[in-house]
Protein backbone atom coordinates (compact mmCIF):
# COMPACT_ATOMS: atom_id res chain seq x y z
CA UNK A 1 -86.90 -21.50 -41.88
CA UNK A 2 -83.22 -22.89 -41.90
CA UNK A 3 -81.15 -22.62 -38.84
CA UNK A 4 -77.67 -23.42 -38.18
CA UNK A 5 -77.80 -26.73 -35.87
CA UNK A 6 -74.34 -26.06 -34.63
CA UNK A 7 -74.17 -29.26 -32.45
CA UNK A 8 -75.36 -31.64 -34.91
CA UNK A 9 -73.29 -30.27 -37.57
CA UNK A 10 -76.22 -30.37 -39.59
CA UNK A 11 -78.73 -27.35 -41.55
CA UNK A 12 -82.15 -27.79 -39.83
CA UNK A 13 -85.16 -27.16 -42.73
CA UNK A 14 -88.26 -26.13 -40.67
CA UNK A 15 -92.05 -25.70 -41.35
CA UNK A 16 -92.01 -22.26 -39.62
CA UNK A 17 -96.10 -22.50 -39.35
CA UNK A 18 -96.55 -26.36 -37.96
CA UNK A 19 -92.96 -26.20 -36.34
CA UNK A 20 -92.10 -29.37 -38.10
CA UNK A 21 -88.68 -29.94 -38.48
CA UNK A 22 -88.86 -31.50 -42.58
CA UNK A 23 -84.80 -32.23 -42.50
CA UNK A 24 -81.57 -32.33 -41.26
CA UNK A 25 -78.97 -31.76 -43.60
CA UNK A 26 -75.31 -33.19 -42.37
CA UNK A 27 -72.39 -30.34 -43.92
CA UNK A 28 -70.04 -33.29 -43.95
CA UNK A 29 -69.21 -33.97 -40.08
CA UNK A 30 -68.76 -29.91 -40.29
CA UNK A 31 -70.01 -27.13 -38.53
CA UNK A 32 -71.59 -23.86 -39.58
CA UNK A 33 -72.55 -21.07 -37.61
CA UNK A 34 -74.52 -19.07 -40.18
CA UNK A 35 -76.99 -19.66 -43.46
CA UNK A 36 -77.99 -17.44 -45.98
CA UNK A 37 -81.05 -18.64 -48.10
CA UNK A 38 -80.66 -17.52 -52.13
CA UNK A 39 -83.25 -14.88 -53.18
CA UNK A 40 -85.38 -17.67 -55.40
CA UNK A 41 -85.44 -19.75 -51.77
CA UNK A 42 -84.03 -22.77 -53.96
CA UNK A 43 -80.63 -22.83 -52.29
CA UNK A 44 -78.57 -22.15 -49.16
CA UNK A 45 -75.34 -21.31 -48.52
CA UNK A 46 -73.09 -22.54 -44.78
CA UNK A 47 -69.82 -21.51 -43.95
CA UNK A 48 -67.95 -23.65 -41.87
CA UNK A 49 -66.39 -21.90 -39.71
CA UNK A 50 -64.43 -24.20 -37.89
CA UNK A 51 -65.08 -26.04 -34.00
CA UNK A 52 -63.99 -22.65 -32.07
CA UNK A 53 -65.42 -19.42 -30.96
CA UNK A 54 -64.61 -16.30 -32.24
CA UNK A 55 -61.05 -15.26 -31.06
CA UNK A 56 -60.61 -19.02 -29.91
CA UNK A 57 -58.54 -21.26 -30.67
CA UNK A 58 -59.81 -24.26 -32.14
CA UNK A 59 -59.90 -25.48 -36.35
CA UNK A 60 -59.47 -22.89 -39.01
CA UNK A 61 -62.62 -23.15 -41.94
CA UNK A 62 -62.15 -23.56 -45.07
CA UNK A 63 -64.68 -24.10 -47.15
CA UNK A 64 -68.58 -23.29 -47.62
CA UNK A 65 -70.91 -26.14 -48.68
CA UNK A 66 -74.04 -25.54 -50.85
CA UNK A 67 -77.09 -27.29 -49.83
CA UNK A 68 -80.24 -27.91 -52.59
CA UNK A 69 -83.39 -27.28 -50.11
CA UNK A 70 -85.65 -29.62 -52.24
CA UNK A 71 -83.36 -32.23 -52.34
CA UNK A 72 -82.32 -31.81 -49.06
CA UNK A 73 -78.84 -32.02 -49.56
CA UNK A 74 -75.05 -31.38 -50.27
CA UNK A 75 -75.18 -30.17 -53.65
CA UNK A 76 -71.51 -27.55 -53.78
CA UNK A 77 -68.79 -26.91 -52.18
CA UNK A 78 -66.46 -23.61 -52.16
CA UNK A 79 -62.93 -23.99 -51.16
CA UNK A 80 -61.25 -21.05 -50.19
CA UNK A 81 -57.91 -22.63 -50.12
CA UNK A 82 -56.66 -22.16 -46.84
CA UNK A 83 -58.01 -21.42 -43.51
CA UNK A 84 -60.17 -18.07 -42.50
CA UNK A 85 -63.10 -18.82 -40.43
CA UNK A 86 -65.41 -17.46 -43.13
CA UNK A 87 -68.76 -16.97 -41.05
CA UNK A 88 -71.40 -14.69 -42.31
CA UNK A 89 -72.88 -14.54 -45.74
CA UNK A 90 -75.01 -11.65 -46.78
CA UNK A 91 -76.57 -10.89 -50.54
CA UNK A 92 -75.91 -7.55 -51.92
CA UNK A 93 -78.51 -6.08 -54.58
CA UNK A 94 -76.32 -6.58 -57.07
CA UNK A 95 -76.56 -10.99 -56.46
CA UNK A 96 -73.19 -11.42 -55.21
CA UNK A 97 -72.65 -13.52 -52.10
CA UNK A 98 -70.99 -11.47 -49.44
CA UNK A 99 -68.52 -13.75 -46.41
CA UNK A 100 -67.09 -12.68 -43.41
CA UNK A 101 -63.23 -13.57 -43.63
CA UNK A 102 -62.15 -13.75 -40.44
CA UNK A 103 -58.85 -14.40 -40.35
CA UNK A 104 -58.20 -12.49 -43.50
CA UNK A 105 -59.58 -9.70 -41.88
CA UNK A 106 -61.95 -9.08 -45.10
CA UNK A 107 -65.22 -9.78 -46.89
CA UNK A 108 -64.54 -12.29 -49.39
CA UNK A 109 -67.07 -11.83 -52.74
CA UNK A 110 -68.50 -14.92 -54.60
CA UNK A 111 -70.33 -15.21 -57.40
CA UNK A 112 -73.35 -17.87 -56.46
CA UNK A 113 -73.70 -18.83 -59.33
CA UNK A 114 -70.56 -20.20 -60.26
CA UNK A 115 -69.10 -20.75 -56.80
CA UNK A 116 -66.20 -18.50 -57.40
CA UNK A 117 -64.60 -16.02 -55.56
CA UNK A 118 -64.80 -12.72 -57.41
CA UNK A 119 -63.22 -10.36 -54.94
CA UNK A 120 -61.94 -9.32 -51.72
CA UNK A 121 -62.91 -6.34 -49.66
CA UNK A 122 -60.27 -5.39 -46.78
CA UNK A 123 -61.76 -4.33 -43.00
CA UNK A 124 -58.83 -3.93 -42.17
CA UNK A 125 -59.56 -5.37 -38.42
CA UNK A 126 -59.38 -8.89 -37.03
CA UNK A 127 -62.65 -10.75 -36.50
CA UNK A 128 -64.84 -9.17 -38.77
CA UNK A 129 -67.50 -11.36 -37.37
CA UNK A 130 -70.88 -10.77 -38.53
CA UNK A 131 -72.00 -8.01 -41.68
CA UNK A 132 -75.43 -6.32 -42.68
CA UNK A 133 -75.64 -4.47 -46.14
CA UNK A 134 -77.41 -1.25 -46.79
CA UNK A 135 -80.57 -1.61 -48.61
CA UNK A 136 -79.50 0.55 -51.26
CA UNK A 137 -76.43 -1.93 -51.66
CA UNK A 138 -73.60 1.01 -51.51
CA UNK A 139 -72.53 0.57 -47.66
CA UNK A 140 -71.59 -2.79 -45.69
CA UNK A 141 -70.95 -2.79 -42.01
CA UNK A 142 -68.56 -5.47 -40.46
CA UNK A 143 -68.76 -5.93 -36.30
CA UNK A 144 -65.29 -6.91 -35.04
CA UNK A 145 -65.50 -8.60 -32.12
CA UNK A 146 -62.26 -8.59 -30.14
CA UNK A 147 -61.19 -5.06 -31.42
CA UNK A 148 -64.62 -3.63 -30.15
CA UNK A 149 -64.99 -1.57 -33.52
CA UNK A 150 -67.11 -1.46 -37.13
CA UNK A 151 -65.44 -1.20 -40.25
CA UNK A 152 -67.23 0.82 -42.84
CA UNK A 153 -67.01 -0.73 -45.84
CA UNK A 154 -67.81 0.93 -49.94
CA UNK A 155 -69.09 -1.96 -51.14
CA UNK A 156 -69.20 -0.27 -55.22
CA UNK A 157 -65.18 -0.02 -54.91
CA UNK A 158 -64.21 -2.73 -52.52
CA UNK A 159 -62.41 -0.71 -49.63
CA UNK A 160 -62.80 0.23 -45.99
CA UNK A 161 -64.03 3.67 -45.46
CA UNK A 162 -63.59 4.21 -41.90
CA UNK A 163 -63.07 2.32 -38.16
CA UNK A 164 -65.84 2.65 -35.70
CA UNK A 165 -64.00 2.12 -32.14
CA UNK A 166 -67.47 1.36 -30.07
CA UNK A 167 -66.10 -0.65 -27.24
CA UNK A 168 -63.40 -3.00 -25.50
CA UNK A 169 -65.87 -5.47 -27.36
CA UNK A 170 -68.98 -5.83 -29.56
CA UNK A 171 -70.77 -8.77 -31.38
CA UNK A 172 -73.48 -8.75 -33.46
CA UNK A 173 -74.29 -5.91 -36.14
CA UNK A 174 -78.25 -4.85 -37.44
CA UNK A 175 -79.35 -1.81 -39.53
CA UNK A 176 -82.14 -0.10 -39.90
CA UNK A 177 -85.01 -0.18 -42.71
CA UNK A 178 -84.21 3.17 -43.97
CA UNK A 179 -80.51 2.54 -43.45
CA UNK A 180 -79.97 5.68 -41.08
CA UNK A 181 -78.71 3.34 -38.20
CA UNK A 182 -76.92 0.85 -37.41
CA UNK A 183 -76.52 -1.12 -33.98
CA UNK A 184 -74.08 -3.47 -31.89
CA UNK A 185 -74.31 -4.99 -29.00
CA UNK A 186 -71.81 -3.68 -26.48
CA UNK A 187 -69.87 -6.77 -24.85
CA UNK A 188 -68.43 -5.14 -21.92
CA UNK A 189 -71.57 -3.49 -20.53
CA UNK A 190 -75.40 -3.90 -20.91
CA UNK A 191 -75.74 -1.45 -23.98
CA UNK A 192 -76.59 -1.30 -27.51
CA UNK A 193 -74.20 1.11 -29.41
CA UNK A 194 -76.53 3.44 -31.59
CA UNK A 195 -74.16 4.48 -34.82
CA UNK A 196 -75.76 7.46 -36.84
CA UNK A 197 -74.58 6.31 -40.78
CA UNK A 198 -74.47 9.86 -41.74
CA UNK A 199 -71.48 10.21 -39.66
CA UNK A 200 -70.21 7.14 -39.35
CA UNK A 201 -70.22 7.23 -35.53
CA UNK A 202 -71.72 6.33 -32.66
CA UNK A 203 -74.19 8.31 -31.91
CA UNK A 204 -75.88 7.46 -28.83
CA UNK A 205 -76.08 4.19 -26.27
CA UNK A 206 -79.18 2.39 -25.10
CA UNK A 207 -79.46 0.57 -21.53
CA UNK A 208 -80.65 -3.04 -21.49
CA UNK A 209 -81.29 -5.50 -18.84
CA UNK A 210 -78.06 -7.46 -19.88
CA UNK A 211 -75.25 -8.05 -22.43
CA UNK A 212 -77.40 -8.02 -25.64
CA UNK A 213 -76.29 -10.50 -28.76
CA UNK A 214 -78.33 -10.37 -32.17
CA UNK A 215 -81.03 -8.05 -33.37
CA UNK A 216 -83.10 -7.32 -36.16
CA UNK A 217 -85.69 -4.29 -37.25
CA UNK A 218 -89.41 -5.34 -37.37
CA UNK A 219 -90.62 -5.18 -41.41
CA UNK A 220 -92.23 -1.98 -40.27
CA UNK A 221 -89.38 -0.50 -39.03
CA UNK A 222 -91.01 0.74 -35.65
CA UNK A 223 -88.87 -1.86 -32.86
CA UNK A 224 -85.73 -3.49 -32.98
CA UNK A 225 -85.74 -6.73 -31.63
CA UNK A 226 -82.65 -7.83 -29.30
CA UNK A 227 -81.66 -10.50 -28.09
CA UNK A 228 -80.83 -11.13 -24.50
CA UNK A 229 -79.13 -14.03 -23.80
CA UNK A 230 -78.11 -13.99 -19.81
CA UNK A 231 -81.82 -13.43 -19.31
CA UNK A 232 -83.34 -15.22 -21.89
CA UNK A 233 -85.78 -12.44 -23.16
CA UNK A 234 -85.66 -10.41 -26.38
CA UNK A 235 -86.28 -6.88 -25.56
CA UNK A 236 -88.11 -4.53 -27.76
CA UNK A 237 -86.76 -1.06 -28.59
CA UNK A 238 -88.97 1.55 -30.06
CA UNK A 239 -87.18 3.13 -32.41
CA UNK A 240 -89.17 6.51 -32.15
CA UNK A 241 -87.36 7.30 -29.27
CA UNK A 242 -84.71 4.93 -28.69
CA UNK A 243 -85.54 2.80 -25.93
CA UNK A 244 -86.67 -0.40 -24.12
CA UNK A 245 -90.14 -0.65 -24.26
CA UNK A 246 -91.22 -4.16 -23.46
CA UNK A 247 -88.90 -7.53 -23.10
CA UNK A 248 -90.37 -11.18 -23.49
CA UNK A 249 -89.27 -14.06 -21.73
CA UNK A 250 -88.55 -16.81 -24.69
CA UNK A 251 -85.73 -19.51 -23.61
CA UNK A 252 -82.17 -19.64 -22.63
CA UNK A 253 -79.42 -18.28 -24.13
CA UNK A 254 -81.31 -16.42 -27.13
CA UNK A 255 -79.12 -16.00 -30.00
CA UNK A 256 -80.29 -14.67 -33.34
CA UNK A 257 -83.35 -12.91 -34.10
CA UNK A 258 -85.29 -13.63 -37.84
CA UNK A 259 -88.80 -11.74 -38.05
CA UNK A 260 -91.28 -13.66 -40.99
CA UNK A 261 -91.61 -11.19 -44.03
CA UNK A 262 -95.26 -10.19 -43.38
CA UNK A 263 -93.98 -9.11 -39.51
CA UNK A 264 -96.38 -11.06 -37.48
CA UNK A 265 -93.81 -13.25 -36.16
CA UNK A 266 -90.49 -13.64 -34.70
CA UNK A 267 -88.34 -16.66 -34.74
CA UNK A 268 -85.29 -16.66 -32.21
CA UNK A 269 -82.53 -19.40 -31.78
CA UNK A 270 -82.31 -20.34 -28.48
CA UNK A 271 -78.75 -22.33 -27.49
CA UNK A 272 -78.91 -23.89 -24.71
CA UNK A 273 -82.13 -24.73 -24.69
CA UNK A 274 -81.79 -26.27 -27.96
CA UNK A 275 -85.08 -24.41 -29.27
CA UNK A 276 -86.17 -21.97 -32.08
CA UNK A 277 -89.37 -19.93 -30.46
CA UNK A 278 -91.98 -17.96 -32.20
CA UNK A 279 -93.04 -14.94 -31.19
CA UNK A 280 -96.14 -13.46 -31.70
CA UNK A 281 -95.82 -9.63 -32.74
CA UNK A 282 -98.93 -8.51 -32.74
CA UNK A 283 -99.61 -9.64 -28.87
CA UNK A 284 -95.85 -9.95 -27.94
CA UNK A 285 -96.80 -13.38 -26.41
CA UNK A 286 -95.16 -16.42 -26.90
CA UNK A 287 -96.62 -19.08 -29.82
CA UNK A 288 -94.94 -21.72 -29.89
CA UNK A 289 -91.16 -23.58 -28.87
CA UNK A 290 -89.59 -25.65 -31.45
CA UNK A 291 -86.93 -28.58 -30.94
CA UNK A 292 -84.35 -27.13 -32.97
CA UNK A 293 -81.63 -29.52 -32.85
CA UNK A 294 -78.09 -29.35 -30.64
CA UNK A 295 -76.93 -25.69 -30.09
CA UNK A 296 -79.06 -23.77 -32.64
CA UNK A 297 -77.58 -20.65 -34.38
CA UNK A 298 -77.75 -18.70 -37.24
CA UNK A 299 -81.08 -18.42 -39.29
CA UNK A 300 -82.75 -17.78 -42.92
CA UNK A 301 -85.80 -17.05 -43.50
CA UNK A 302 -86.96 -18.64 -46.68
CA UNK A 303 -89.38 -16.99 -49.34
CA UNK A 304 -90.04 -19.56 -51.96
CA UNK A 305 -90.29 -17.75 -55.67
């Protein structure tokens, strides 16, 4: 499991079973909000996205550092030549490294490979924050923040399709195993904004106990798993019919959500509390808490080829 040790500037490399934490990796005296692990689990790929908060100001990124997970360090370094906050990265089927741009107001496309940027795909919003990829590879879906909107992207010819206006503000973005929905978190109330992809709009809202922040689908594709972070539960929505079902109590400030790929567990970033706990999905009970570091964030699961 890697996660994003925002406050130590660092990639944390965990032993998701034991809960050992095998190394820190320093990005430089940088920080990264988000990781993306490559398919063959032999490399992962930070952003730094710069000392502020989306919308903030605060240090511009400019660059995303490779890091070798068996040598357990710095191995590459992308420069993007001037400053955009790039922040999420996201494979596509067809191996191409997707980034949030920020301040470009795009997804920038890199070839892993070579560590070279390859193309540009326009969102044509500010703070295109955080992206998910249909599983069939032909759709991407950006959440922009301070606009409150999701930009439908073609990802086969590089354009924005359409602008989503969802709310006065949204974070987060998830989608659904068989791609027919995707979902944001409402920052202005304590909703999730359903959006129906056959459309391209919002399609219905769901109620939760508070302002809700990351999610994920379960491997089966029966819950969606959200994260609540004024409360510091993750609440379960069954995806039958669309609403709350249970919520679990894990730490404060819950962040991002990463299920294991054989769906028994759950593995969710906790901030504040400086922890990464696992949650049992079979029981929905607690396992175990993890010292993750300072200010844990974004996470990759990593499946070892």
């Amino acid at each position: 499991m890697l996660v994003a040790q925002k406050g130590n500037k660092a990639l944390g490399i965990f032993d998701p079973s034991s809960g050992i934490l095998l190394a820190s990796v320093p990005l430089g005296g940088n920080t990264g909000h988000e990781v993306a692990a490559s398919p063959d689990g032999k490399l992962a790929y930070v952003p730094i996205y710069g000392d502020s908060g989306v919308g903030k100001t605060g240090s511009d990124g400019a660059n995303m550092v490779v890091v070798d997970l068996a040598a357990q360090k710095v191995t590459g370094n992308l420069n993007f030549t001037h400053g955009v906050r790039p922040h999420q990265p996201v494979f596509g089927r067809d191996g191409l490294l997707y980034v949030t741009t920020e301040l470009d107001q795009s997804v920038t496309v890199i070839d892993p490979k070579t560590l070279k940027i390859v193309g540009s795909i326009p969102t044509g919003q500010p703070e295109s924050h955080m992206l998910v990829i249909s599983h069939d590879g032909h759709r991407g879906y950006t959440a922009n923040v301070g606009p409150g909107t999701v930009s439908v992207l073609d990802m086969d010819a590089r354009k924005m399709l359409k602008v989503i206006h969802v709310s006065g503000n949204t974070q987060r973005i998830s989608i659904s195993n068989d791609d027919r929905w995707v979902f944001t978190a409402d920052q202005t109330k304590p909703q999730l904004a359903v959006i129906d992809t056959r459309i391209d709009e919002v399609k219905r809202w769901i109620p939760l106990e508070g302002l809700g922040y990351g999610s994920t689908p379960t491997p089966d594709g029966r819950w969606l798993l959200v994260a609540i972070p004024s409360s510091g539960t993750v609440a379960v929505i069954d995806l039958k019919n669309m609403t709350v079902a249970r919520s679990i109590s894990v730490a404060s400030d819950p962040q991002e959500i990463v299920v294991s790929s054989d769906g028994q567990s759950a593995f969710v970033s906790c901030q504040s509390a400086g922890e990464l706990v696992a949650v049992d999905l079979v029981n929905w009970r607690l396992k175990m808490g993890i010292e993750a570091g300072i200010n844990p964030d974004g996470m990759a699961w990593v499946q070892a080829k």
